[in-house]
N, C-alpha and C. Protein backbone atom coordinates (compact mmCIF):
# COMPACT_ATOMS: atom_id res chain seq x y z
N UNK A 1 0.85 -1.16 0.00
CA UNK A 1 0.00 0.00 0.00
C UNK A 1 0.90 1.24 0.00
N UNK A 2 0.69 2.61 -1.00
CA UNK A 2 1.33 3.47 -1.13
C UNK A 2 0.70 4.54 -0.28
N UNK A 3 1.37 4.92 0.95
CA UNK A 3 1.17 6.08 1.15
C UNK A 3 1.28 7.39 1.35
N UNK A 4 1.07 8.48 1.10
CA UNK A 4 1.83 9.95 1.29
C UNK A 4 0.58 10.59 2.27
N UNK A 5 1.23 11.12 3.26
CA UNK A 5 0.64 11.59 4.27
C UNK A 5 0.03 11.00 5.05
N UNK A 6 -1.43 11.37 4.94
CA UNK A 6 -2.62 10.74 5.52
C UNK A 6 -3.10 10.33 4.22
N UNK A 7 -2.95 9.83 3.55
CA UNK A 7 -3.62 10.01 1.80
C UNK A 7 -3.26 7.87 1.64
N UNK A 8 -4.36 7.40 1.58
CA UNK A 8 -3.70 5.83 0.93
C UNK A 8 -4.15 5.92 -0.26
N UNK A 9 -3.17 5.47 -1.47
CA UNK A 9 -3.23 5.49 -2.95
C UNK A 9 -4.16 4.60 -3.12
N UNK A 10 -4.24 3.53 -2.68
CA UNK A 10 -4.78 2.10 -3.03
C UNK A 10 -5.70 2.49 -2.93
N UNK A 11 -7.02 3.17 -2.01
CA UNK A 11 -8.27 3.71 -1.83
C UNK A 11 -8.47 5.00 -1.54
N UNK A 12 -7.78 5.77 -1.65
CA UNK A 12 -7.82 7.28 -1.86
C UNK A 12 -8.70 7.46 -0.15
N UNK A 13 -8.38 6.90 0.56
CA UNK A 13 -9.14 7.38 1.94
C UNK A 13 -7.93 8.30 2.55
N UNK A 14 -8.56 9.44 3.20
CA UNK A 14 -7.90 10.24 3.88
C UNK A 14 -8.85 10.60 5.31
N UNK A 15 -7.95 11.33 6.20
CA UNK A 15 -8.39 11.18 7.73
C UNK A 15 -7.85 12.70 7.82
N UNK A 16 -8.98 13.47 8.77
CA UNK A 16 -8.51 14.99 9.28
C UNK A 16 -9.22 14.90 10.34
N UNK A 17 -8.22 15.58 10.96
CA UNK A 17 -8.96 16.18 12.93
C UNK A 17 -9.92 17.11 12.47
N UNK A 18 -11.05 16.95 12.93
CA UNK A 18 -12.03 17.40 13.19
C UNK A 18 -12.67 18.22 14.54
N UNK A 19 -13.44 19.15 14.24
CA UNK A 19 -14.08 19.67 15.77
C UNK A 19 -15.21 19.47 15.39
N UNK A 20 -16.46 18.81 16.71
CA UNK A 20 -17.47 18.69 16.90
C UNK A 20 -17.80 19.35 17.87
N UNK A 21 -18.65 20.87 17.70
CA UNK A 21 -18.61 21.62 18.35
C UNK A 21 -20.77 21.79 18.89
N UNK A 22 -20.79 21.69 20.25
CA UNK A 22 -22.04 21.38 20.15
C UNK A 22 -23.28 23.09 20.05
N UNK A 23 -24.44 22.53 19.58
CA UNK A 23 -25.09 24.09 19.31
C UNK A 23 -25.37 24.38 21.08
N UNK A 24 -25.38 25.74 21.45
CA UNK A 24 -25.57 26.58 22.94
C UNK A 24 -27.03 25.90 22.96
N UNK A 25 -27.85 26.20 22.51
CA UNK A 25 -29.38 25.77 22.56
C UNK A 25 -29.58 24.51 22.24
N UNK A 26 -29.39 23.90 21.47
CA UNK A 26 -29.63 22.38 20.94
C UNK A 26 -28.45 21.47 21.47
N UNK A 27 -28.00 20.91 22.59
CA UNK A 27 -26.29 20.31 22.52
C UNK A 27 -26.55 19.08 21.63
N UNK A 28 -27.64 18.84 21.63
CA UNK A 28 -27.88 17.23 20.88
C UNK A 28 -27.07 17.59 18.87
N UNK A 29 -27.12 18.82 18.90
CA UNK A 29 -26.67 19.22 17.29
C UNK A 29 -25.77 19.40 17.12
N UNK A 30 -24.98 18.83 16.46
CA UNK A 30 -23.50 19.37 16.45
C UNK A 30 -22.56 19.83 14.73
N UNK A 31 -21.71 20.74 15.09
CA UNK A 31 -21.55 21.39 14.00
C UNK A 31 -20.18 21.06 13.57
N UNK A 32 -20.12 20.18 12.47
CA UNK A 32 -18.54 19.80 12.52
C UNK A 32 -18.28 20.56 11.63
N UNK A 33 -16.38 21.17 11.96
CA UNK A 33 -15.62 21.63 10.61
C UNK A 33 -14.31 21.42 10.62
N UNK A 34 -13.70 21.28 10.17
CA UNK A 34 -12.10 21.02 9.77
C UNK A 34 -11.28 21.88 9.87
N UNK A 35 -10.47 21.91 10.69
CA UNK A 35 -8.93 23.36 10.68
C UNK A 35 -8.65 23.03 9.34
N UNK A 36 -8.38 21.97 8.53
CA UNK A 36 -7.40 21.87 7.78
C UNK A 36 -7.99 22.22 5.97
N UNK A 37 -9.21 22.05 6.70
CA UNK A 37 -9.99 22.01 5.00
C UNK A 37 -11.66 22.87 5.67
N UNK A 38 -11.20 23.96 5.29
CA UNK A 38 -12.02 25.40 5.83
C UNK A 38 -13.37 24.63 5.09
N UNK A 39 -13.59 24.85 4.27
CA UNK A 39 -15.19 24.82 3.37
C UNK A 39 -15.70 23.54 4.03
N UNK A 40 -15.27 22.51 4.18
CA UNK A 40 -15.87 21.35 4.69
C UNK A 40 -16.66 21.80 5.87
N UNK A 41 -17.68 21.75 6.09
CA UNK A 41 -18.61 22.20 6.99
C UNK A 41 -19.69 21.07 7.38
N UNK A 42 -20.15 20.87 8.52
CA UNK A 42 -21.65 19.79 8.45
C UNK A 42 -21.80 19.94 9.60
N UNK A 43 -23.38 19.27 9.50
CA UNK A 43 -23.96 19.31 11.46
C UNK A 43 -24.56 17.83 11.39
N UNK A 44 -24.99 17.61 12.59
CA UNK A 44 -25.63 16.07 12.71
C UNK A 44 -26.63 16.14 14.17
N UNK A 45 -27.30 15.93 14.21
CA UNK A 45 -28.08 15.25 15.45
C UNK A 45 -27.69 14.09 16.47
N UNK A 46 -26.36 14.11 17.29
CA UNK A 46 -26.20 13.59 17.88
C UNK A 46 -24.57 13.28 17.13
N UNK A 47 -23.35 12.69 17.96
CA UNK A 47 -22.41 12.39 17.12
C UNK A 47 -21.75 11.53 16.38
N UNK A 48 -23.02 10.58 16.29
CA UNK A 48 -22.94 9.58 15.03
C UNK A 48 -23.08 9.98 13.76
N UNK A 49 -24.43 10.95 13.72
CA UNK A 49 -24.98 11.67 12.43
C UNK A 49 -23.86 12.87 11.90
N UNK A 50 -23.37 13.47 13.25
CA UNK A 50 -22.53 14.22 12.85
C UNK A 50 -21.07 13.94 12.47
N UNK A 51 -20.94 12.54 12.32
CA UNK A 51 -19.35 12.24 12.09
C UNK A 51 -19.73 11.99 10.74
N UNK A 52 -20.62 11.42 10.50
CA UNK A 52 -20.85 10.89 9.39
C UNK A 52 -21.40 11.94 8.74
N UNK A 53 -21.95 13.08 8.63
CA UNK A 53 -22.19 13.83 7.78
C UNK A 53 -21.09 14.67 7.45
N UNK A 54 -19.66 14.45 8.74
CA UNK A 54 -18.94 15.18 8.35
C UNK A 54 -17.91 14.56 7.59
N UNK A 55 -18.17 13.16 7.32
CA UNK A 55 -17.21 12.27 6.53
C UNK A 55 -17.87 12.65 4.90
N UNK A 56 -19.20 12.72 4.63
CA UNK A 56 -19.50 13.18 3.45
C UNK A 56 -19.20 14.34 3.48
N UNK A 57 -18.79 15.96 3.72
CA UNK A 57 -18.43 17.16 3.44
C UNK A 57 -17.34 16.88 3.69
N UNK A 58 -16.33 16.26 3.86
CA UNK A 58 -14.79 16.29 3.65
C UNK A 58 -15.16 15.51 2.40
N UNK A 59 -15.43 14.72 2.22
CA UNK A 59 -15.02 14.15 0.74
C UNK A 59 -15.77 14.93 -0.30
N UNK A 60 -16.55 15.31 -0.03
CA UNK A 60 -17.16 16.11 -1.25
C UNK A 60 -16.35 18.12 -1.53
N UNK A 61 -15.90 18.27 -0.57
CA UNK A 61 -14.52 19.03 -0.66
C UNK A 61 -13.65 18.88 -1.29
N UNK A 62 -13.18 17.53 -0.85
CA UNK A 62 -11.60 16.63 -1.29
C UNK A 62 -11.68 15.75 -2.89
N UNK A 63 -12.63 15.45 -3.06
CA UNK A 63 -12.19 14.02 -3.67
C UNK A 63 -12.20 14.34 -5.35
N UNK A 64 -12.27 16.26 -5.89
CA UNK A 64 -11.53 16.40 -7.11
C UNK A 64 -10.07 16.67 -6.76
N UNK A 65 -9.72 16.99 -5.71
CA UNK A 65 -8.54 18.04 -5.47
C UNK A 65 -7.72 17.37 -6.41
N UNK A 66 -6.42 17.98 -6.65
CA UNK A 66 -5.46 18.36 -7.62
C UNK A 66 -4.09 18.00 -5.98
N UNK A 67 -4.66 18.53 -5.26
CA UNK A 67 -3.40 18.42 -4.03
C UNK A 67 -4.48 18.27 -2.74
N UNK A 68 -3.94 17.54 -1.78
CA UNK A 68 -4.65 17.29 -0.74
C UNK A 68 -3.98 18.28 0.49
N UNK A 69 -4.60 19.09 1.33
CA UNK A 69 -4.21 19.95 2.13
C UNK A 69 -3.81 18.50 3.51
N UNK A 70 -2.67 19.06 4.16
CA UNK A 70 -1.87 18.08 5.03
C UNK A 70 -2.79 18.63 6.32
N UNK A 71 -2.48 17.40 6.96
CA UNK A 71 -3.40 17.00 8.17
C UNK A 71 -2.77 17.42 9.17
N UNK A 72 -3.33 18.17 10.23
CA UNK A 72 -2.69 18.51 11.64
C UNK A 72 -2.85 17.17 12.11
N UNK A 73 -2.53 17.55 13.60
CA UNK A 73 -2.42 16.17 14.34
C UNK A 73 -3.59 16.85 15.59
N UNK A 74 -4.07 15.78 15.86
CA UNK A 74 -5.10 16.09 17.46
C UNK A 74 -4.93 17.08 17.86
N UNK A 75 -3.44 16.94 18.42
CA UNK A 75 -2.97 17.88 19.73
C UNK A 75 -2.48 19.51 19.04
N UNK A 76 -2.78 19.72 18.17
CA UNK A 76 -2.36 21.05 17.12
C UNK A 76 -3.91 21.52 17.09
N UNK A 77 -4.69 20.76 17.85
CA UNK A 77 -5.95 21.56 17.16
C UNK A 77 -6.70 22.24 18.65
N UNK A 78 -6.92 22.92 18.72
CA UNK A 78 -7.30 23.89 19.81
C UNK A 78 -8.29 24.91 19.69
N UNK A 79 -9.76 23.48 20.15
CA UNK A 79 -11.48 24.84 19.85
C UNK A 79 -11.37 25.86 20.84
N UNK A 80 -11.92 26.91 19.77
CA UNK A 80 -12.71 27.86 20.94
C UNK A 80 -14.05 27.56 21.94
N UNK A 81 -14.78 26.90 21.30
CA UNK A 81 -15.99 26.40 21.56
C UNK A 81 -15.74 25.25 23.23
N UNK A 82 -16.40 25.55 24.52
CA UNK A 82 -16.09 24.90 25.76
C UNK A 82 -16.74 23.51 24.87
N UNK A 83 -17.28 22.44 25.27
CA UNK A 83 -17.18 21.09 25.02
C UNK A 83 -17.37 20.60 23.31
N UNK A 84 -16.41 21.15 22.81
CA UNK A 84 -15.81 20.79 21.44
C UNK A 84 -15.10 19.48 21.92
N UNK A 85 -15.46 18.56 20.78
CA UNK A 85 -14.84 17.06 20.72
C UNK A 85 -14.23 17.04 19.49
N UNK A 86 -12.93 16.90 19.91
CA UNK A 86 -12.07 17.12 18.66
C UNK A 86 -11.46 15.32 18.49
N UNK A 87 -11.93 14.84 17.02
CA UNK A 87 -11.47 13.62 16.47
C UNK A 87 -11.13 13.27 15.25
N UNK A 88 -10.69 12.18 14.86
CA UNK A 88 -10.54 12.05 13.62
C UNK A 88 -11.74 11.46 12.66
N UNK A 89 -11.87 12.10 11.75
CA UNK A 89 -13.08 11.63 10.55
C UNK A 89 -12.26 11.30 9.29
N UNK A 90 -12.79 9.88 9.10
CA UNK A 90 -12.24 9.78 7.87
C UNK A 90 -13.29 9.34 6.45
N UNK A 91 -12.86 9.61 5.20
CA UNK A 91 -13.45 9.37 4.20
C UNK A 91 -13.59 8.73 3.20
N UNK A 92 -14.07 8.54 2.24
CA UNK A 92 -13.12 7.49 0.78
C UNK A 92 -13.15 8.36 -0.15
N UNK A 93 -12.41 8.66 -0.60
CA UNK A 93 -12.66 9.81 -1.46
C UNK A 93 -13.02 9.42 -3.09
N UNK A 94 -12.95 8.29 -3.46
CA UNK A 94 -12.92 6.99 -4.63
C UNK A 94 -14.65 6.92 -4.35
N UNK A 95 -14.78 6.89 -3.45
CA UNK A 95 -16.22 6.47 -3.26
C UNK A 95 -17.20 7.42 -3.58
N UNK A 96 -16.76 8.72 -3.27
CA UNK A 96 -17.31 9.60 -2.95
C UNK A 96 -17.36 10.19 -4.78
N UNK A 97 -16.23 10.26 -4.78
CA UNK A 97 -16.38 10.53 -6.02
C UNK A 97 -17.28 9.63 -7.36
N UNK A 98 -17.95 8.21 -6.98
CA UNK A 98 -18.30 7.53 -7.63
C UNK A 98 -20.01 7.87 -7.46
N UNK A 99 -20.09 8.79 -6.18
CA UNK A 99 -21.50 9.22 -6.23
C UNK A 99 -22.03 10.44 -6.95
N UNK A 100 -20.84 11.52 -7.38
CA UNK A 100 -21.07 12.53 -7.74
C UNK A 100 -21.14 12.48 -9.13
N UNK A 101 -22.55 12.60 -9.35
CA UNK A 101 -22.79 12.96 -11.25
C UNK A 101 -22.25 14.49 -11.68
N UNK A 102 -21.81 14.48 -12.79
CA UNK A 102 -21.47 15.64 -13.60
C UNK A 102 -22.67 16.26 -14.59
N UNK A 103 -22.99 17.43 -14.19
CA UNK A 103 -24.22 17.78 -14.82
C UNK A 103 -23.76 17.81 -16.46
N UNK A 104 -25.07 17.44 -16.85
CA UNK A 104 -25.33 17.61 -18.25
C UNK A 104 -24.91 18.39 -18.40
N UNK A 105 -24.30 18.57 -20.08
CA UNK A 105 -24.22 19.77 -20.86
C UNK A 105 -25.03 19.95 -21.92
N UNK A 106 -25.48 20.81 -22.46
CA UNK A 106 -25.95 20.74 -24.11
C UNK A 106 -25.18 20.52 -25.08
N UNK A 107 -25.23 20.20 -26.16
CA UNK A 107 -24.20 20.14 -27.00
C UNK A 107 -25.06 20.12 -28.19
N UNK A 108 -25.03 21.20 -29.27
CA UNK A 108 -25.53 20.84 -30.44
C UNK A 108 -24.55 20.16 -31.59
N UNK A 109 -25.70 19.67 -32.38
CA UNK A 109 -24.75 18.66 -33.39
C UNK A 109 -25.25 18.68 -35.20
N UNK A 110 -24.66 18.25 -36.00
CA UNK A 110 -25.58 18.73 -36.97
C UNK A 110 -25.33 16.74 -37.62
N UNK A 111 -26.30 16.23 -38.10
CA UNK A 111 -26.21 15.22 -38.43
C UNK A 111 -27.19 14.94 -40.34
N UNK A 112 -26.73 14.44 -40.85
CA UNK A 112 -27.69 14.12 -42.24
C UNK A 112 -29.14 13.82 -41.78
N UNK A 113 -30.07 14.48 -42.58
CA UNK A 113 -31.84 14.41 -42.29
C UNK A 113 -32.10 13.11 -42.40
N UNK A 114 -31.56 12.31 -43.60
CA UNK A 114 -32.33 11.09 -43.71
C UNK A 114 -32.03 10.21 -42.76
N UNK A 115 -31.19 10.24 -41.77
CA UNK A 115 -30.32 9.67 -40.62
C UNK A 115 -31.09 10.07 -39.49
N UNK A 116 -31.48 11.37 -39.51
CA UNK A 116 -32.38 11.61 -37.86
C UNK A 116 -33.60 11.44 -38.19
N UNK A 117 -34.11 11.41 -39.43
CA UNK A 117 -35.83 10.84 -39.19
C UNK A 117 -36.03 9.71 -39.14
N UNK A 118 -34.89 8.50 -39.79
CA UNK A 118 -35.04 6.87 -39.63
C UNK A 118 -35.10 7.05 -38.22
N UNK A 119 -34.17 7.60 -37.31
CA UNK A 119 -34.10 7.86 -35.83
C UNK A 119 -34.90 7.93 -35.17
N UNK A 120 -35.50 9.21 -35.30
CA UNK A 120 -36.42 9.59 -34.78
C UNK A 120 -37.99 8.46 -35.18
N UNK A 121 -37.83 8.05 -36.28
CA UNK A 121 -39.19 6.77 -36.63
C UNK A 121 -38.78 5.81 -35.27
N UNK A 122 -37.42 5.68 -35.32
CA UNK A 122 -37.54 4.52 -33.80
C UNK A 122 -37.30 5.28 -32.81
N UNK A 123 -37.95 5.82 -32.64
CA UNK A 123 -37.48 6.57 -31.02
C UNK A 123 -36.11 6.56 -30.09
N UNK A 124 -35.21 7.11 -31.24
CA UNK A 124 -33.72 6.74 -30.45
C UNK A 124 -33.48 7.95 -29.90
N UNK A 125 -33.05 7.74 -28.39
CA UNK A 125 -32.82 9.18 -27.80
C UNK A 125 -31.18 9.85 -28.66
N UNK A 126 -31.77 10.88 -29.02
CA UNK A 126 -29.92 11.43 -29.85
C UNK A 126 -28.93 11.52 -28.60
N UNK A 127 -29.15 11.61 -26.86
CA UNK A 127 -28.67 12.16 -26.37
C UNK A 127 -27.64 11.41 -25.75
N UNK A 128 -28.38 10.04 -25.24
CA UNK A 128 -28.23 8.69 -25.41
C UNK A 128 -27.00 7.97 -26.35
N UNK A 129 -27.25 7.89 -27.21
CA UNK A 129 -26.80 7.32 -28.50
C UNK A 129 -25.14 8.19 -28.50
N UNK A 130 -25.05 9.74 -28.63
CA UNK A 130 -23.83 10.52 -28.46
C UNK A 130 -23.42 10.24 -27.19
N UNK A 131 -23.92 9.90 -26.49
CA UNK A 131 -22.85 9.99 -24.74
C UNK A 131 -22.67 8.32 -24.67
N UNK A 132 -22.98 7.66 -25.17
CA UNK A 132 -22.47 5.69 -25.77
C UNK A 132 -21.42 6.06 -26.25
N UNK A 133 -21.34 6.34 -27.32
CA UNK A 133 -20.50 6.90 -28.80
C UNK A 133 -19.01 7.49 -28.00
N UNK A 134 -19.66 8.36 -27.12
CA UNK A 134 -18.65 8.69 -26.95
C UNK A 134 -17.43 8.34 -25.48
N UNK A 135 -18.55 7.34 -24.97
CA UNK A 135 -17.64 6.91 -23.82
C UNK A 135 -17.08 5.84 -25.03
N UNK A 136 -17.31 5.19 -25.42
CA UNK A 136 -16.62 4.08 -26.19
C UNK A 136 -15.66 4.64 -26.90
N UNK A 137 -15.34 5.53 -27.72
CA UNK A 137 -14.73 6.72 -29.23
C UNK A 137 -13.58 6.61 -27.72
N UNK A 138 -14.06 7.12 -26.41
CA UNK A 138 -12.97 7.47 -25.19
C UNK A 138 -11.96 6.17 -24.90
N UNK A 139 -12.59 5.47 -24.93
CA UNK A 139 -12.20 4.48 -23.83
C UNK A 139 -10.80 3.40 -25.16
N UNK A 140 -10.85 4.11 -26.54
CA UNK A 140 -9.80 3.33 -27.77
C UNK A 140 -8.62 3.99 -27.28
């Protein structure tokens, strides 16, 4: 298994200290965020929901990156917040990324008439048919 950092190649899982910081009014809610990876943000109802919601907003942060921001350690991390539970959350980032669809694009195309009305007589989706075409045209 190859690893750099906190980062394993083999499954792209990575691990960051986390703060679980509880709400003044609600303590049952808790608001997790990351020193190390600012935007990652989440809350949960209790701190099962909240580890785990904060394992999906680290990976959905992380899992295009180009470079992975390096991990403090526990004892480097120091809430403001009085009963902040500071731990490690970890993610798959392979995984994560296997949930995230890429929105459509449009794409116009110009094709021969007598070719899109045989088509269109069988109800072939054009949209369909080009995004086949072209994972396959990809994948030579």
């Amino acid at each position: 298994m190859r690893m750099i950092g906190d980062l394993d190649m083999s499954k792209r899982i990575v691990a960051y200290p986390a703060e679980l910081i509880p709400d003044k009014e609600s303590p049952q809610i808790y608001t997790v965020i990351f020193p190390d990876v600012p935007g990652a943000i989440s809350q949960g109802k209790g701190i099962a929901e909240a580890i785990s919601n904060g394992s999906e907003a680290l990976g959905l942060m992380l899992y295009d990156a180009k470079e992975l921001p390096g991990a403090s350690s526990l004892a480097a991390i120091h809430p403001d917040e009085s009963g902040t539970i500071v731990n490690w959350i970890a993610t798959d980032l392979e995984e994560i990324r296997q949930t995230v669809r890429e929105p459509a694009v449009k794409k116009n195309t110009t094709i021969p008439g007598d070719l899109a009305r045989m088509a269109e007589q069988k109800n072939i989706n054009f949209s369909a048919v080009l995004t086949d075409a072209l994972k396959k045209k990809l994948k030579e």
